[in-house]
C-alpha atoms as a PDB file:
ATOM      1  CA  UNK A   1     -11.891  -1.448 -15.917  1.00  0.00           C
ATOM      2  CA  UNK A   2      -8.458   0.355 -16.426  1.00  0.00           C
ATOM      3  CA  UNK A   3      -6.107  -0.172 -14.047  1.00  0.00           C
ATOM      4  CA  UNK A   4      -4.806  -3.072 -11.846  1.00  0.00           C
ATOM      5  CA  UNK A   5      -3.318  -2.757  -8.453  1.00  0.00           C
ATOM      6  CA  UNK A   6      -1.571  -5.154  -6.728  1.00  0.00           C
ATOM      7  CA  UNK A   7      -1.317  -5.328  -3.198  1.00  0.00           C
ATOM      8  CA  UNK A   8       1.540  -3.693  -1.905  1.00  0.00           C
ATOM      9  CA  UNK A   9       0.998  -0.369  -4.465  1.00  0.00           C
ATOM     10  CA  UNK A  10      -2.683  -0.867  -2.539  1.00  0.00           C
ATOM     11  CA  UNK A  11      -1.667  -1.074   1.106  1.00  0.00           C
ATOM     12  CA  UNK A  12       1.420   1.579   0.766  1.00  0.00           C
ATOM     13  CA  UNK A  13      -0.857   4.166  -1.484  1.00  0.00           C
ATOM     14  CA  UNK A  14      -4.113   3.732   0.488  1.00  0.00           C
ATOM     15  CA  UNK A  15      -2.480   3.575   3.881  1.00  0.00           C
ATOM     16  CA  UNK A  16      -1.305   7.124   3.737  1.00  0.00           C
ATOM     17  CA  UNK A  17      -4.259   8.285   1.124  1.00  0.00           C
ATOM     18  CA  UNK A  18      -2.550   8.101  -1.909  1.00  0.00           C
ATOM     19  CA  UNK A  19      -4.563   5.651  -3.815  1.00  0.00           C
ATOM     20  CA  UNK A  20      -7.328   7.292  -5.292  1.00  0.00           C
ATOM     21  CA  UNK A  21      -5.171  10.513  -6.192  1.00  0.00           C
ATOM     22  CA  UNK A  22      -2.566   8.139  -7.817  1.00  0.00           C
ATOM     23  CA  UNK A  23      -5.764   6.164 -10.194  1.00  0.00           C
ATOM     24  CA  UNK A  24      -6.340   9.941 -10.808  1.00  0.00           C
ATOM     25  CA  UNK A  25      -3.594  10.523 -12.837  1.00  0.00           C
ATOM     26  CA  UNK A  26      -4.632   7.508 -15.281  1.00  0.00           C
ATOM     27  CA  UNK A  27      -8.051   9.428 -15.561  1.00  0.00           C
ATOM     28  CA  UNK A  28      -9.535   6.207 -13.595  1.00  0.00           C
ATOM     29  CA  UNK A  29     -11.999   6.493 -10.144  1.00  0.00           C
ATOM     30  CA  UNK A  30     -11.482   3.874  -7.930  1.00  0.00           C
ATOM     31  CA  UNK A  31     -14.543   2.263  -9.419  1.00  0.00           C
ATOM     32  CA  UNK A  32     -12.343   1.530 -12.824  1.00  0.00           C
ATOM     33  CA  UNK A  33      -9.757  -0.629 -10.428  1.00  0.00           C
ATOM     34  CA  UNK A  34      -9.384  -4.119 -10.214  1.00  0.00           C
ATOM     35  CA  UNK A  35      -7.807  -5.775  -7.145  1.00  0.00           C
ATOM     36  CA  UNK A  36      -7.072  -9.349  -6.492  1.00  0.00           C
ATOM     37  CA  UNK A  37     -10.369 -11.586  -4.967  1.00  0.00           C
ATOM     38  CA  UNK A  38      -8.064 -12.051  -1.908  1.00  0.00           C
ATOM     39  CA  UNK A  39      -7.315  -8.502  -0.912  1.00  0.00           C
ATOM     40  CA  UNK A  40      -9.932  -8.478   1.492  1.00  0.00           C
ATOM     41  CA  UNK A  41      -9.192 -11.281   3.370  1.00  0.00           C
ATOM     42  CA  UNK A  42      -5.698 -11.167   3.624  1.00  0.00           C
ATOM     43  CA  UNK A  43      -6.399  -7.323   5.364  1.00  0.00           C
ATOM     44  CA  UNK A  44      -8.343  -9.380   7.825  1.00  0.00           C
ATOM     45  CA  UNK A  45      -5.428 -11.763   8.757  1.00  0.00           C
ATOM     46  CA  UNK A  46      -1.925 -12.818   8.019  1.00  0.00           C
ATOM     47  CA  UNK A  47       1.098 -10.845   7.344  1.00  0.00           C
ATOM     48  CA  UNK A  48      -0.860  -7.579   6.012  1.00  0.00           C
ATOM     49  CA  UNK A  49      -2.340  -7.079   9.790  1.00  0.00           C
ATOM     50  CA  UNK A  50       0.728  -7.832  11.119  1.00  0.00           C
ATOM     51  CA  UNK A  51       2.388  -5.441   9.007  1.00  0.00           C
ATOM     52  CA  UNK A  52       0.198  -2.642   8.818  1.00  0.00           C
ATOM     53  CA  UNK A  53      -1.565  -3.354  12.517  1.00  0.00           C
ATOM     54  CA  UNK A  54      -5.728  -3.753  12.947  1.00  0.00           C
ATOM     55  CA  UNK A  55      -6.756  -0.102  12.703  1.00  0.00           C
ATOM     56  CA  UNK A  56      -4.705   0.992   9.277  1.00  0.00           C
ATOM     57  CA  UNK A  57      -6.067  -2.709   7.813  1.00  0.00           C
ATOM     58  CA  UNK A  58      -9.848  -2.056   8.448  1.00  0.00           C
ATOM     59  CA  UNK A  59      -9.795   0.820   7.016  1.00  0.00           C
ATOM     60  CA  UNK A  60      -7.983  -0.545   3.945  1.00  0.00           C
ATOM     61  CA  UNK A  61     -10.638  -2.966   4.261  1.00  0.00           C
ATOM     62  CA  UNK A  62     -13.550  -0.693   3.739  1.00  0.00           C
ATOM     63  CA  UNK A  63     -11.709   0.608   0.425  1.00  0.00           C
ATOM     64  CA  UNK A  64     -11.114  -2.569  -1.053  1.00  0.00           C
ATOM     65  CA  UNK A  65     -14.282  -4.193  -0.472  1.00  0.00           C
ATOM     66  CA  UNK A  66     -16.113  -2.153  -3.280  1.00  0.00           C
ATOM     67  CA  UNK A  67     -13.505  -2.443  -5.933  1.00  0.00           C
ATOM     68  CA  UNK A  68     -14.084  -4.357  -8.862  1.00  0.00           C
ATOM     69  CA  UNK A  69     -12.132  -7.883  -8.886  1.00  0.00           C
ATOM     70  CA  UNK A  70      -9.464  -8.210 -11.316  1.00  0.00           C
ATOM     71  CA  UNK A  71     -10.418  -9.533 -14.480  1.00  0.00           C
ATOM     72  CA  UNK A  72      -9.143 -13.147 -15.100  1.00  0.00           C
ATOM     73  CA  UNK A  73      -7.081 -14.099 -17.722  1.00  0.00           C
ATOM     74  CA  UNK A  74      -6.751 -17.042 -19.954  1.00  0.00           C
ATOM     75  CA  UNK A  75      -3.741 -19.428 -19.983  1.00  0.00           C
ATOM     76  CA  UNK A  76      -1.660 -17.823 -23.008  1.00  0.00           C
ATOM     77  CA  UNK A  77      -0.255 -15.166 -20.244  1.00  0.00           C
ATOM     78  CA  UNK A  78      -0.915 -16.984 -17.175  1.00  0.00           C
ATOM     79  CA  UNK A  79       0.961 -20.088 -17.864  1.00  0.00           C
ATOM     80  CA  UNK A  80       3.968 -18.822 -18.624  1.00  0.00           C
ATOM     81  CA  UNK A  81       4.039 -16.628 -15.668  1.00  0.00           C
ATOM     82  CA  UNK A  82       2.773 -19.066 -13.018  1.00  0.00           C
ATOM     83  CA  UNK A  83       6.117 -20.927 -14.175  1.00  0.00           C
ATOM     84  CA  UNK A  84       8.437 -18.028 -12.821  1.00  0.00           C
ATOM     85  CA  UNK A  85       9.596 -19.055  -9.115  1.00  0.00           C
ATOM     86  CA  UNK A  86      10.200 -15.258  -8.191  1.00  0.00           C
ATOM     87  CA  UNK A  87       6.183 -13.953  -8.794  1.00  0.00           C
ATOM     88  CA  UNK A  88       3.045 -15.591  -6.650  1.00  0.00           C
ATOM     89  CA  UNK A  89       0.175 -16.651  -8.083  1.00  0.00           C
ATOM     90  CA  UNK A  90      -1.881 -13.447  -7.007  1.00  0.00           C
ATOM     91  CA  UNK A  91       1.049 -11.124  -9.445  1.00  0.00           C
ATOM     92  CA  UNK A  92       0.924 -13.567 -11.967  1.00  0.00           C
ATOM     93  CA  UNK A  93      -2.749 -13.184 -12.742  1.00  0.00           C
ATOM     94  CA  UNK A  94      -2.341  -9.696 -12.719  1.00  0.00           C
ATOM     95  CA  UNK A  95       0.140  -9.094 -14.856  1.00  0.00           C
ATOM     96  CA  UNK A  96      -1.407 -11.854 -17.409  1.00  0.00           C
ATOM     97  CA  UNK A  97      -4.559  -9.801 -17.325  1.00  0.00           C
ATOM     98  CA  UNK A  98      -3.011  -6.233 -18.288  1.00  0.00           C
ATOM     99  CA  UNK A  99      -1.265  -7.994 -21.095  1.00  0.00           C
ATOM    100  CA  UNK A 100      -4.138  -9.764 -22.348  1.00  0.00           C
ATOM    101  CA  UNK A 101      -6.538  -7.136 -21.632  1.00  0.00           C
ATOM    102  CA  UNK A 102      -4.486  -3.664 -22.355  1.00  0.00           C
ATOM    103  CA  UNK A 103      -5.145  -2.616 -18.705  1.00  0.00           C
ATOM    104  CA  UNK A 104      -2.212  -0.196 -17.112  1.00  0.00           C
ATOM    105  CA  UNK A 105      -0.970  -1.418 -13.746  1.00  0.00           C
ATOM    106  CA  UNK A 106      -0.088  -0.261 -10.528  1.00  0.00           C
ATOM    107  CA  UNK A 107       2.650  -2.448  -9.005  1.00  0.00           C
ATOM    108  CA  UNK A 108       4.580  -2.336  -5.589  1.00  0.00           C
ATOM    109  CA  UNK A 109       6.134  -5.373  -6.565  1.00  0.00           C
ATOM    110  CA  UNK A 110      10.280  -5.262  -7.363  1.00  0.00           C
ATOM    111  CA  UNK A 111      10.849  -8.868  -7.196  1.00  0.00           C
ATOM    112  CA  UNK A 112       8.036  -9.965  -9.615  1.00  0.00           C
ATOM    113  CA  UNK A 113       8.649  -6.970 -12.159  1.00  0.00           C
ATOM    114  CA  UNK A 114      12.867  -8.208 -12.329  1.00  0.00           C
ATOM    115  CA  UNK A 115      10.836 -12.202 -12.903  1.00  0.00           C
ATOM    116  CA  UNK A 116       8.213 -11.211 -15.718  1.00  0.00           C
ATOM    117  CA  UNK A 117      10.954  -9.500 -17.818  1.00  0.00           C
ATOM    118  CA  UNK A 118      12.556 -12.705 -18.808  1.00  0.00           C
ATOM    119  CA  UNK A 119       8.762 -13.820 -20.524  1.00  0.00           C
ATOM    120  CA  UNK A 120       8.994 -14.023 -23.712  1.00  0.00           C
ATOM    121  CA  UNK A 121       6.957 -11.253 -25.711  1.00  0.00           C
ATOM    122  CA  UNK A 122       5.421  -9.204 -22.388  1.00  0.00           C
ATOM    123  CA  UNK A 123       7.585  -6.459 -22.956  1.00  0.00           C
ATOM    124  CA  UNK A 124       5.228  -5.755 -26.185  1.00  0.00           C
ATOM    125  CA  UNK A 125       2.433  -6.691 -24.624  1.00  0.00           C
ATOM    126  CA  UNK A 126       2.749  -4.559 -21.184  1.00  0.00           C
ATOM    127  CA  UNK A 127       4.965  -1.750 -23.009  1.00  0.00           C
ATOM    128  CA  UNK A 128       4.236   1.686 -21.051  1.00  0.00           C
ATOM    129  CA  UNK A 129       1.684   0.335 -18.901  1.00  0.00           C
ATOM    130  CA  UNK A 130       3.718  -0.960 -15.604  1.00  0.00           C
ATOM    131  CA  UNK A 131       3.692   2.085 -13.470  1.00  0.00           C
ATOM    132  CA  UNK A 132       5.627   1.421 -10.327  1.00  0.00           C
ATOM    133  CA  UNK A 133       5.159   2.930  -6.809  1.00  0.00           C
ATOM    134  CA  UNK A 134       8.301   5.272  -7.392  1.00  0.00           C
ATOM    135  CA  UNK A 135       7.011   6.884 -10.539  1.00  0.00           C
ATOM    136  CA  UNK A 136       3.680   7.237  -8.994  1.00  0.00           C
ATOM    137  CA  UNK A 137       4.902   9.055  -5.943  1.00  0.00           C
ATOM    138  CA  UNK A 138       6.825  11.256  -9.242  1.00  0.00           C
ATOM    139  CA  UNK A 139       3.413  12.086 -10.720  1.00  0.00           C
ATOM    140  CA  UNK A 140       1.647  12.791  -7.404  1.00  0.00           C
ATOM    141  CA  UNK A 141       4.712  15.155  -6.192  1.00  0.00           C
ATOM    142  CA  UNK A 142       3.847  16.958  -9.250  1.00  0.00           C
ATOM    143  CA  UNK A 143      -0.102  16.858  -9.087  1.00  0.00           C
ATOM    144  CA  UNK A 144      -0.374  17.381  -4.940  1.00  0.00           C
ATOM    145  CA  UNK A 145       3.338  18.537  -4.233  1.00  0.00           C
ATOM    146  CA  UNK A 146       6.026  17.563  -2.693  1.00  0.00           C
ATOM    147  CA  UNK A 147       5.010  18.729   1.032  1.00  0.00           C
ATOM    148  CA  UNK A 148       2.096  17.394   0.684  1.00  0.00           C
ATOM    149  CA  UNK A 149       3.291  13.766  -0.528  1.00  0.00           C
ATOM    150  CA  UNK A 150       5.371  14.106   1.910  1.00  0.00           C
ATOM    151  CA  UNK A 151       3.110  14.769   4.854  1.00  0.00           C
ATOM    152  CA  UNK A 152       1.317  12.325   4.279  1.00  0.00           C
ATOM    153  CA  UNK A 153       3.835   9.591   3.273  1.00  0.00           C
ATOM    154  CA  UNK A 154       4.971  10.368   6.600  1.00  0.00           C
ATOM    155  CA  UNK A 155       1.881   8.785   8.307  1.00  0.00           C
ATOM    156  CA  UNK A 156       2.937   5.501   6.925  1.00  0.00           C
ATOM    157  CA  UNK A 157       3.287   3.102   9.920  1.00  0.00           C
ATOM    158  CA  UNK A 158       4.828   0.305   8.013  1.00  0.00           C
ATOM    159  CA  UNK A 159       8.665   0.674   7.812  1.00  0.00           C
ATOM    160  CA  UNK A 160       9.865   1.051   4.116  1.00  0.00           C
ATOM    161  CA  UNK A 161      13.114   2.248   2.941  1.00  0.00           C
ATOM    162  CA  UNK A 162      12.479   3.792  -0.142  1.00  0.00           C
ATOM    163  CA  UNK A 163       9.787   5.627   1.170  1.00  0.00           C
ATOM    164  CA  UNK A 164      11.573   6.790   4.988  1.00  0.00           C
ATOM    165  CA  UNK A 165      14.822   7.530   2.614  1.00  0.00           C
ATOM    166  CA  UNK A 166      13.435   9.778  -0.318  1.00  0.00           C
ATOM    167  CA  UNK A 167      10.850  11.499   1.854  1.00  0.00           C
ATOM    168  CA  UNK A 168      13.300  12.401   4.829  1.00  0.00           C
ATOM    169  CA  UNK A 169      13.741  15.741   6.117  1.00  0.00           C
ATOM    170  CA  UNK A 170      17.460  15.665   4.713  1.00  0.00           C
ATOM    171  CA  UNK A 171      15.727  15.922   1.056  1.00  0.00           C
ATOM    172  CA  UNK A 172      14.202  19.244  -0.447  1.00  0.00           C
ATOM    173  CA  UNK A 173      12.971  17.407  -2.829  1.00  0.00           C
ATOM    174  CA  UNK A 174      11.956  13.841  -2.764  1.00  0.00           C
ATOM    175  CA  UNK A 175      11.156  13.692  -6.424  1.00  0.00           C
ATOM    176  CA  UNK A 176      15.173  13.732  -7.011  1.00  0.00           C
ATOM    177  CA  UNK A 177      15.949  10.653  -4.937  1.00  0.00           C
ATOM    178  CA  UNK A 178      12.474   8.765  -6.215  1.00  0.00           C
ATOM    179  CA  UNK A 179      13.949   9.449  -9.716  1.00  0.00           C
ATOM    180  CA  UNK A 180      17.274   7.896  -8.862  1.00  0.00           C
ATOM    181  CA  UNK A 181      14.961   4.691  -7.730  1.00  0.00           C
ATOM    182  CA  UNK A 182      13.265   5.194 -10.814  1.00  0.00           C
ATOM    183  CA  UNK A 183      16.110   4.671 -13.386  1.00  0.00           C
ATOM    184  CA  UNK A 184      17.871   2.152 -11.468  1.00  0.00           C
ATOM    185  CA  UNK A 185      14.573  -0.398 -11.677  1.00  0.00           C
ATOM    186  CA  UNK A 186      13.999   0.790 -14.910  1.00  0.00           C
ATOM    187  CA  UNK A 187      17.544  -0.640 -16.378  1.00  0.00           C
ATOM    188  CA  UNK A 188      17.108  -3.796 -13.786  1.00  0.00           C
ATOM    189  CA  UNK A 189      14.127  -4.640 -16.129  1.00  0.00           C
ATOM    190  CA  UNK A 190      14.709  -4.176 -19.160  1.00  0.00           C
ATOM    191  CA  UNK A 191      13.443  -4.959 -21.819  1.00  0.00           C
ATOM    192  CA  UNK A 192      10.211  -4.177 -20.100  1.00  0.00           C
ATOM    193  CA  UNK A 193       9.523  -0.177 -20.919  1.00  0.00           C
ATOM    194  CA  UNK A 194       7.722   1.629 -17.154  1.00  0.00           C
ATOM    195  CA  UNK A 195       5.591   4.209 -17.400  1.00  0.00           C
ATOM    196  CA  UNK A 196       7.504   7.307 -16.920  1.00  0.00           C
ATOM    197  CA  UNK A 197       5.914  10.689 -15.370  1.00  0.00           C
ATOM    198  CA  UNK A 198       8.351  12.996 -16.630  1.00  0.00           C
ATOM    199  CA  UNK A 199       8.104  11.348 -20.566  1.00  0.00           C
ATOM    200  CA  UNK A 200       3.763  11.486 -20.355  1.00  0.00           C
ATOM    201  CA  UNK A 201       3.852   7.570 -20.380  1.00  0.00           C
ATOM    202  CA  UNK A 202       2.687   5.579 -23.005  1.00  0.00           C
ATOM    203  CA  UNK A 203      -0.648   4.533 -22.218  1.00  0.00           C
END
């Protein structure tokens, strides 16, 4: 295993194709991807179907259903984590595994990034290896390029902001406005150090 993806990078990435091109980057298949034991089932009900609607959600469910399950960690991450108010128990384990582990991760997830700053010694542990959805869509915009992203981005049937904003017909180039994104997270959570595209990472 390499790389951990939590649900939302999941749903957003896969939904519009993304998913296995973004692992790519990391030199990982989706083979070498761990996923939380719930994805699964919450793409069969709850807020994911509601959000995404039936069709988009089974076919998420035939890519998650052969990925590996995350690999679960032991209390010295976990506990402090599971503490923060701001991060669910699904994020928590995540993150606790990539720091215990050395796994990179793939993370959709704003409000839980800003919460596991403030532990105590993660910034070491997960230095370089938090890549988030904005720095992703970066690398892939270089890989695929930007029309393409963009194409298929568009298919998205979920509303998102960030996405509808920096891939709008009113930008050239979306990399530009996903950079902007990029730099404003990145000082909202500090001391933690994202993988960056444009600086080859650290991982």
């Amino acid at each position: 295993m390499k790389l951990l993806v939590d649900t939302d990078a999941f749903c957003k990435l896969a939904a519009v194709g993304l998913l296995e091109e973004a692992v790519n980057l990391f030199g990982a298949e989706l083979s070498d991807c761990g996923r939380l034991p719930a994805l699964p089932h919450m793409l069969r009900r709850g807020r994911l179907r509601k959000k995404y609607g039936d069709a988009t959600c089974d076919s998420l469910i035939l890519i998650a259903d052969p990925m590996p399950v995350i690999v679960q960690p032991g209390d010295a991450w976990l506990a402090p984590l599971t503490l923060l108010d701001a991060i669910d128990v699904g994020e928590a384990q995540i993150f606790a595994s990539a720091a215990e582990h050395g796994f990179i991760v793939l993370s959709g997830d704003k409000r839980a990034l800003r919460a596991v700053k403030d532990v105590a010694g993660i910034d070491y542990a997960l230095r370089g290896r938090i890549v988030v959805l904005e720095a992703a869509l970066i690398g892939l915009c270089d890989r695929l390029g930007p029309d393409d992203v963009r194409r298929r981005v568009r298919t998205l049937t979920a509303p998102d902001y960030m996405l509808n904003i920096c891939f709008s017909t009113a930008n050239s180039d979306p990399r530009n406005c996903l950079r902007s994104y990029f730099e404003s997270l990145t000082a909202e959570v500090d001391p933690l150090v994202l993988w960056d595209p444009r600086a080859g990472g650290e991982t």
